[in-house]
N, C-alpha and C. Protein backbone atom coordinates (compact mmCIF):
# COMPACT_ATOMS: atom_id res chain seq x y z
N UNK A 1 119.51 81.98 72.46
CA UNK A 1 119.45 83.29 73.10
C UNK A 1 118.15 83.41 73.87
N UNK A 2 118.29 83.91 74.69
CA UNK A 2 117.02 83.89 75.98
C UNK A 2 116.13 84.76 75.00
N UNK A 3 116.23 85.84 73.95
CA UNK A 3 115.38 86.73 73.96
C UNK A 3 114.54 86.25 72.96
N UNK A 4 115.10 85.41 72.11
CA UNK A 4 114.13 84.63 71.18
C UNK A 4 113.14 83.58 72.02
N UNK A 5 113.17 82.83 72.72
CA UNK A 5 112.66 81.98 73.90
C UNK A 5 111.70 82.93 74.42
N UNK A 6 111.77 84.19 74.91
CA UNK A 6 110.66 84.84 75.53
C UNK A 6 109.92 85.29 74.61
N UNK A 7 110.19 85.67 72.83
CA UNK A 7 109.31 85.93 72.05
C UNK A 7 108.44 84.98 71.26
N UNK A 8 109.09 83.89 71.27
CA UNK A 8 107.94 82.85 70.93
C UNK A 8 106.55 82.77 71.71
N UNK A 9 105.81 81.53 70.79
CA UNK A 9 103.85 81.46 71.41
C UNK A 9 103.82 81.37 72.64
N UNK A 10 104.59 80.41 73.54
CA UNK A 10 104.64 80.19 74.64
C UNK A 10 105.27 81.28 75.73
N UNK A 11 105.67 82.77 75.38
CA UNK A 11 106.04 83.72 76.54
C UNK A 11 104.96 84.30 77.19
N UNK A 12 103.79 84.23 76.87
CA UNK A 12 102.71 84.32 77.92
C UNK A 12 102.35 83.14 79.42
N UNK A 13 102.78 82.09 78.41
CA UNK A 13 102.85 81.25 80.10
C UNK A 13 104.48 81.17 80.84
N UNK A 14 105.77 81.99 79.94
CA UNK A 14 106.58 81.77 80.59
C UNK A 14 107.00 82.58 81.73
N UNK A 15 106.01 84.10 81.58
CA UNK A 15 105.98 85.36 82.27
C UNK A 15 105.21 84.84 83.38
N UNK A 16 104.54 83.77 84.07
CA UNK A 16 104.40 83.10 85.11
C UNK A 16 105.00 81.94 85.70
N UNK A 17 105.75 81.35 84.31
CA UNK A 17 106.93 80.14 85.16
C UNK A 17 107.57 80.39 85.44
N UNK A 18 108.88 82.49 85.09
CA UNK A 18 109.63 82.54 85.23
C UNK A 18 110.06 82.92 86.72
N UNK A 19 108.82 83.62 87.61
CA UNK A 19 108.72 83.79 89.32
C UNK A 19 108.66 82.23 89.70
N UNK A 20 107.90 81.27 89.02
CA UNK A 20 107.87 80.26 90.18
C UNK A 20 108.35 78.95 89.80
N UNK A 21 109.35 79.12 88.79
CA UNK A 21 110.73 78.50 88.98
C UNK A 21 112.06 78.16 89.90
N UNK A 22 111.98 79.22 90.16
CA UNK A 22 112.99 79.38 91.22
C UNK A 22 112.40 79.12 93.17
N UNK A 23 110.90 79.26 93.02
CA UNK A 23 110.03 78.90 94.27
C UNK A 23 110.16 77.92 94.04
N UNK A 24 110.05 76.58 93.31
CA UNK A 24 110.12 75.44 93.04
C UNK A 24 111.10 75.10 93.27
N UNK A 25 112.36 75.18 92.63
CA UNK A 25 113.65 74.90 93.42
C UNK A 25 114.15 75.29 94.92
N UNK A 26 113.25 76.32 95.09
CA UNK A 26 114.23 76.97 96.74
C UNK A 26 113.29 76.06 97.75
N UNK A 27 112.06 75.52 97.42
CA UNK A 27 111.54 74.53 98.64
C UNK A 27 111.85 72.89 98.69
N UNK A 28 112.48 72.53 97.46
CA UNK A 28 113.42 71.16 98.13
C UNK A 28 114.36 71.34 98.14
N UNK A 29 115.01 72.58 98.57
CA UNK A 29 116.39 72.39 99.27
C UNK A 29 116.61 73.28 100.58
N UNK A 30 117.74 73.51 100.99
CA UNK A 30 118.37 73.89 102.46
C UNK A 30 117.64 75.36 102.77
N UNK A 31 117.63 75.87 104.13
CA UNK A 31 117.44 77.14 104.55
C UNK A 31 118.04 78.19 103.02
N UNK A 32 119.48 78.12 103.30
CA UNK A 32 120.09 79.12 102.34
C UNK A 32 119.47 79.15 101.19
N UNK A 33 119.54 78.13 100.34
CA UNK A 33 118.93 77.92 99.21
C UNK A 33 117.64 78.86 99.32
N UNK A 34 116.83 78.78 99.72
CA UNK A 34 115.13 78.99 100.23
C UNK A 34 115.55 80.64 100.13
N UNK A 35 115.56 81.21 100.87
CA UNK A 35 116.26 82.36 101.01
C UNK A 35 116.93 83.20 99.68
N UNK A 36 117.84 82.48 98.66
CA UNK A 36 118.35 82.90 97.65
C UNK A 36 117.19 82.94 96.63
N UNK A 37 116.26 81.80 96.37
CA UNK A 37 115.23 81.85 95.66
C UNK A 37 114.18 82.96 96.06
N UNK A 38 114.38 82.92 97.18
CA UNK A 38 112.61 84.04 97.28
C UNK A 38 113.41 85.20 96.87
N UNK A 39 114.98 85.40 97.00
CA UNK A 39 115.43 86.54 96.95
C UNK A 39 115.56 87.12 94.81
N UNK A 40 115.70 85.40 94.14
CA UNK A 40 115.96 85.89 93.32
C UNK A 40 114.44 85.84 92.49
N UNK A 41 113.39 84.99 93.12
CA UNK A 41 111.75 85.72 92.52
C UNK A 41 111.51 87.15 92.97
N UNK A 42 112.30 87.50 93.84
CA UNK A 42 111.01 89.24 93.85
C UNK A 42 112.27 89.88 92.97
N UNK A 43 113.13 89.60 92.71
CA UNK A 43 114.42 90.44 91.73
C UNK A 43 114.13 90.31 90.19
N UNK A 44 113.37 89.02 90.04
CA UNK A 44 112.57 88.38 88.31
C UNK A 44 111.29 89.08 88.92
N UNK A 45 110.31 89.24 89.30
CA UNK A 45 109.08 89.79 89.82
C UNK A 45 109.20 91.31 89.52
N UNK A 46 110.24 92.45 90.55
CA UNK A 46 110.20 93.08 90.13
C UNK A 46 110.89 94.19 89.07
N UNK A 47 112.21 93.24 88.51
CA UNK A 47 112.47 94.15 87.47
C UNK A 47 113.21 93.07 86.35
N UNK A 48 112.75 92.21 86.16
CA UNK A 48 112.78 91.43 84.84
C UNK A 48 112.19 92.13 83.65
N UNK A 49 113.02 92.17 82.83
CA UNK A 49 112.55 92.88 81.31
C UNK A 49 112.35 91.49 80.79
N UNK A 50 110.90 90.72 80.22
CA UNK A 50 110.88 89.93 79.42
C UNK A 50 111.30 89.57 78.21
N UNK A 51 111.24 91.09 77.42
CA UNK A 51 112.27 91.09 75.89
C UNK A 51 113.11 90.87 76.10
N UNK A 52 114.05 91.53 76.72
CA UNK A 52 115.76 91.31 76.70
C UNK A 52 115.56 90.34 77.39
N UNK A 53 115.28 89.71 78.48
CA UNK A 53 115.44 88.17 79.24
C UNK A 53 116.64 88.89 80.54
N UNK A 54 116.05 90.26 80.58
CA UNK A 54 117.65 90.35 81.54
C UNK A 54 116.94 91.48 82.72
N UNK A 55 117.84 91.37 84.23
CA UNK A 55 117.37 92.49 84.77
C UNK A 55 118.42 93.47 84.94
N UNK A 56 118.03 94.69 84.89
CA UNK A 56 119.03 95.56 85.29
C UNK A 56 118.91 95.65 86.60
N UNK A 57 119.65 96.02 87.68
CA UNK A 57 118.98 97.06 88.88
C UNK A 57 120.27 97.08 89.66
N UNK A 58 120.72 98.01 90.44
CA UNK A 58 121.71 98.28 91.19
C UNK A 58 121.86 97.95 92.77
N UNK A 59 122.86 98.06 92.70
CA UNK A 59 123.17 97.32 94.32
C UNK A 59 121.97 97.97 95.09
N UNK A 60 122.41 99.35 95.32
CA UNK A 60 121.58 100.00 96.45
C UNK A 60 120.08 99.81 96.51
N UNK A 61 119.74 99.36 95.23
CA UNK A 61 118.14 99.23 95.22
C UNK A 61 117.59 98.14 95.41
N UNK A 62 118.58 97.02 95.21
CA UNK A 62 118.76 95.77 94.88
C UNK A 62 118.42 95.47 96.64
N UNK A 63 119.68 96.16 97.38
CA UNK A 63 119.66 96.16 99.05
C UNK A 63 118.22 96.86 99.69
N UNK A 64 117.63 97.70 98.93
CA UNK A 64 116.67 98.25 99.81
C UNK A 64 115.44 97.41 99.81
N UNK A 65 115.06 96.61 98.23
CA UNK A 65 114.12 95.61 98.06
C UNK A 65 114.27 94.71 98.49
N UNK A 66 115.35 93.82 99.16
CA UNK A 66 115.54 92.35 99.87
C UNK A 66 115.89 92.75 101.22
N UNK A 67 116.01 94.38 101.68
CA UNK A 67 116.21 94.58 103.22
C UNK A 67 117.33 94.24 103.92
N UNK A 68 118.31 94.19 102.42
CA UNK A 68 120.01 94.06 103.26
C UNK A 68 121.06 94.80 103.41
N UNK A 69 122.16 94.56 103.26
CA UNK A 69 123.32 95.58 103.59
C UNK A 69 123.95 95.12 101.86
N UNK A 70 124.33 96.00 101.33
CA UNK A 70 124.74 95.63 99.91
C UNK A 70 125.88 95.37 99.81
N UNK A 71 126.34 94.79 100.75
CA UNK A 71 127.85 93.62 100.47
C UNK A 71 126.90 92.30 100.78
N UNK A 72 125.53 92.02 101.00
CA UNK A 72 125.00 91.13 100.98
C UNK A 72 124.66 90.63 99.36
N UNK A 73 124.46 91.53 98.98
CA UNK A 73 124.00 91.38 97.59
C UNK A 73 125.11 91.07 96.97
N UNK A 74 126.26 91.26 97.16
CA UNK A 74 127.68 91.03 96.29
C UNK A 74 127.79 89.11 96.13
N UNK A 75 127.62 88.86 97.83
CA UNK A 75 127.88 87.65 98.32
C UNK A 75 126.73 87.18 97.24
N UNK A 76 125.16 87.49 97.57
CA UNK A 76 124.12 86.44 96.65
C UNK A 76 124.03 86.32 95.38
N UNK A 77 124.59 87.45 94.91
CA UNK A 77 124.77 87.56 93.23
C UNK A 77 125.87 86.29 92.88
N UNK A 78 126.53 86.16 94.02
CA UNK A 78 127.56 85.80 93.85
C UNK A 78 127.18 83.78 94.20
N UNK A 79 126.56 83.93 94.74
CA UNK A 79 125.68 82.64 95.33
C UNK A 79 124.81 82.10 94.20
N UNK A 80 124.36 83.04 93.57
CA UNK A 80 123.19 82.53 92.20
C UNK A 80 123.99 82.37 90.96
N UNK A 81 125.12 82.93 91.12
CA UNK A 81 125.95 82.87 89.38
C UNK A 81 126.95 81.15 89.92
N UNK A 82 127.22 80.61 91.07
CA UNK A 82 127.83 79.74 91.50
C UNK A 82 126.70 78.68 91.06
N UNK A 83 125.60 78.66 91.43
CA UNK A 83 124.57 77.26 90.89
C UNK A 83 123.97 77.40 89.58
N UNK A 84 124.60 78.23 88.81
CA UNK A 84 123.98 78.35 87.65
C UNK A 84 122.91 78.88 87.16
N UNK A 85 122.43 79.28 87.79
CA UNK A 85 120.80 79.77 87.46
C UNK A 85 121.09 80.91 86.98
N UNK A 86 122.10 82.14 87.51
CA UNK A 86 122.24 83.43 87.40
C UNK A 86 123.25 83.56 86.23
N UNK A 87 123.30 84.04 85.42
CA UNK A 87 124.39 84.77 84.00
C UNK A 87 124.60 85.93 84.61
N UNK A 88 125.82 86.25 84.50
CA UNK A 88 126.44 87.81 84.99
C UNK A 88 125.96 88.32 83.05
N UNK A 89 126.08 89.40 82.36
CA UNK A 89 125.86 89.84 81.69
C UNK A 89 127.15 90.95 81.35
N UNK A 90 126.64 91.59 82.12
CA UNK A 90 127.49 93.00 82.65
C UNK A 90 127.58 93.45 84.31
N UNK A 91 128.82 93.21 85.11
CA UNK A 91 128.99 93.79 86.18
C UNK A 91 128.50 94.95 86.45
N UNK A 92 128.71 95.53 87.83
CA UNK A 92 127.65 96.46 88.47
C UNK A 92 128.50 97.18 89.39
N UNK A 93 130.00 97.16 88.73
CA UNK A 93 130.76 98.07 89.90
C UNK A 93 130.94 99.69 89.04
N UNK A 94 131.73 100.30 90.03
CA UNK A 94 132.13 101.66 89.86
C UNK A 94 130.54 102.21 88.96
N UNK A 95 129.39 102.08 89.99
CA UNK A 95 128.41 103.34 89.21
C UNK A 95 127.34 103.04 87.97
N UNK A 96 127.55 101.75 87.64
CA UNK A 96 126.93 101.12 86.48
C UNK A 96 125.97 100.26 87.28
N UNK A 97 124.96 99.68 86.48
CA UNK A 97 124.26 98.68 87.56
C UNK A 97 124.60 97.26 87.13
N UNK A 98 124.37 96.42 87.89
CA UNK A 98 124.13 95.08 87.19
C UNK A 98 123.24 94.63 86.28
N UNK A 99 123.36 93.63 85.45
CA UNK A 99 122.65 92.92 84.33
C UNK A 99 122.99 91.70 84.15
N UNK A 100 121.81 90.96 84.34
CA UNK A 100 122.23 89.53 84.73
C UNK A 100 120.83 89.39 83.87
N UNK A 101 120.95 87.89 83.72
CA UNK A 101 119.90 87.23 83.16
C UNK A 101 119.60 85.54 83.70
N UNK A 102 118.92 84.96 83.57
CA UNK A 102 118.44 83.55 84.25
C UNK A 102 118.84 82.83 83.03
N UNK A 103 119.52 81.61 83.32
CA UNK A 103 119.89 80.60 82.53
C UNK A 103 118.57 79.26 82.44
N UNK A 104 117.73 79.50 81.67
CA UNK A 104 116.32 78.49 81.76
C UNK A 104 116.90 77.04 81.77
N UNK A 105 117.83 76.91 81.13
CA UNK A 105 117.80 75.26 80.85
C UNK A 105 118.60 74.72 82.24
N UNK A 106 119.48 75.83 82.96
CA UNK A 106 119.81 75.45 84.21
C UNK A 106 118.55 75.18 85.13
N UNK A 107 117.53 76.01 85.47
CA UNK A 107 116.36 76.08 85.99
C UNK A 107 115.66 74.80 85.72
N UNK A 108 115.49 73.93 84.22
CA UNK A 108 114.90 73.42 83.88
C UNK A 108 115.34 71.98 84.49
N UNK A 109 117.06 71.85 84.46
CA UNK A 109 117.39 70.61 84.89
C UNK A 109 117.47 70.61 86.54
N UNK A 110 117.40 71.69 87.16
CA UNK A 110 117.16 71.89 88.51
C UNK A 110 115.91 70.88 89.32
């Protein structure tokens, strides 16, 4: 479970691997790629709950912090749960937000 992993000795250095994990992967690979990573460090940056290992945040806010149209966000949510990195948790339709969490050991073999 992710939330035991962030409470162990080592979640003080993981609350800095967990932004630049995904910078690490998005610069040896394609434009898109590059793009999905910076998109999904400022989404771990700014609303990652370290206890739970999960973020909440909703489309519309989700769209106003990455500066898109929020059928963009459908598509990248949808782009990050396809390579593994992203866990859906709980969907984010009809009024609820999303909750997703990062899969580390995907990250790790990345």
């Amino acid at each position: 479970m992710i939330a035991r992993v962030l409470a162990n000795h080592s979640a003080a250095a993981l609350k800095y691997d967990l932004p630049t994990m995904p910078g690490v992967i998005g610069l040896g690979g394609a434009s898109t790629l590059q793009r999905s990573m910076i998109r999904l460090m400022t989404l771990v940056t700014a609303r990652c709950n370290l206890r739970s290992g999960e973020m909440t945040v909703g489309r519309r806010e989700t769209a106003r912090l990455w500066g898109v149209d929020e059928r963009t966000i459908k598509r990248e949510v949808a782009r990050l749960r396809d390579t593994g990195l992203l866990v859906l948790r709980r969907t984010g339709g009809r009024g609820r937000v999303l909750a997703c969490g990062i899969d580390f050991d995907a990250v790790r073999a990345a």
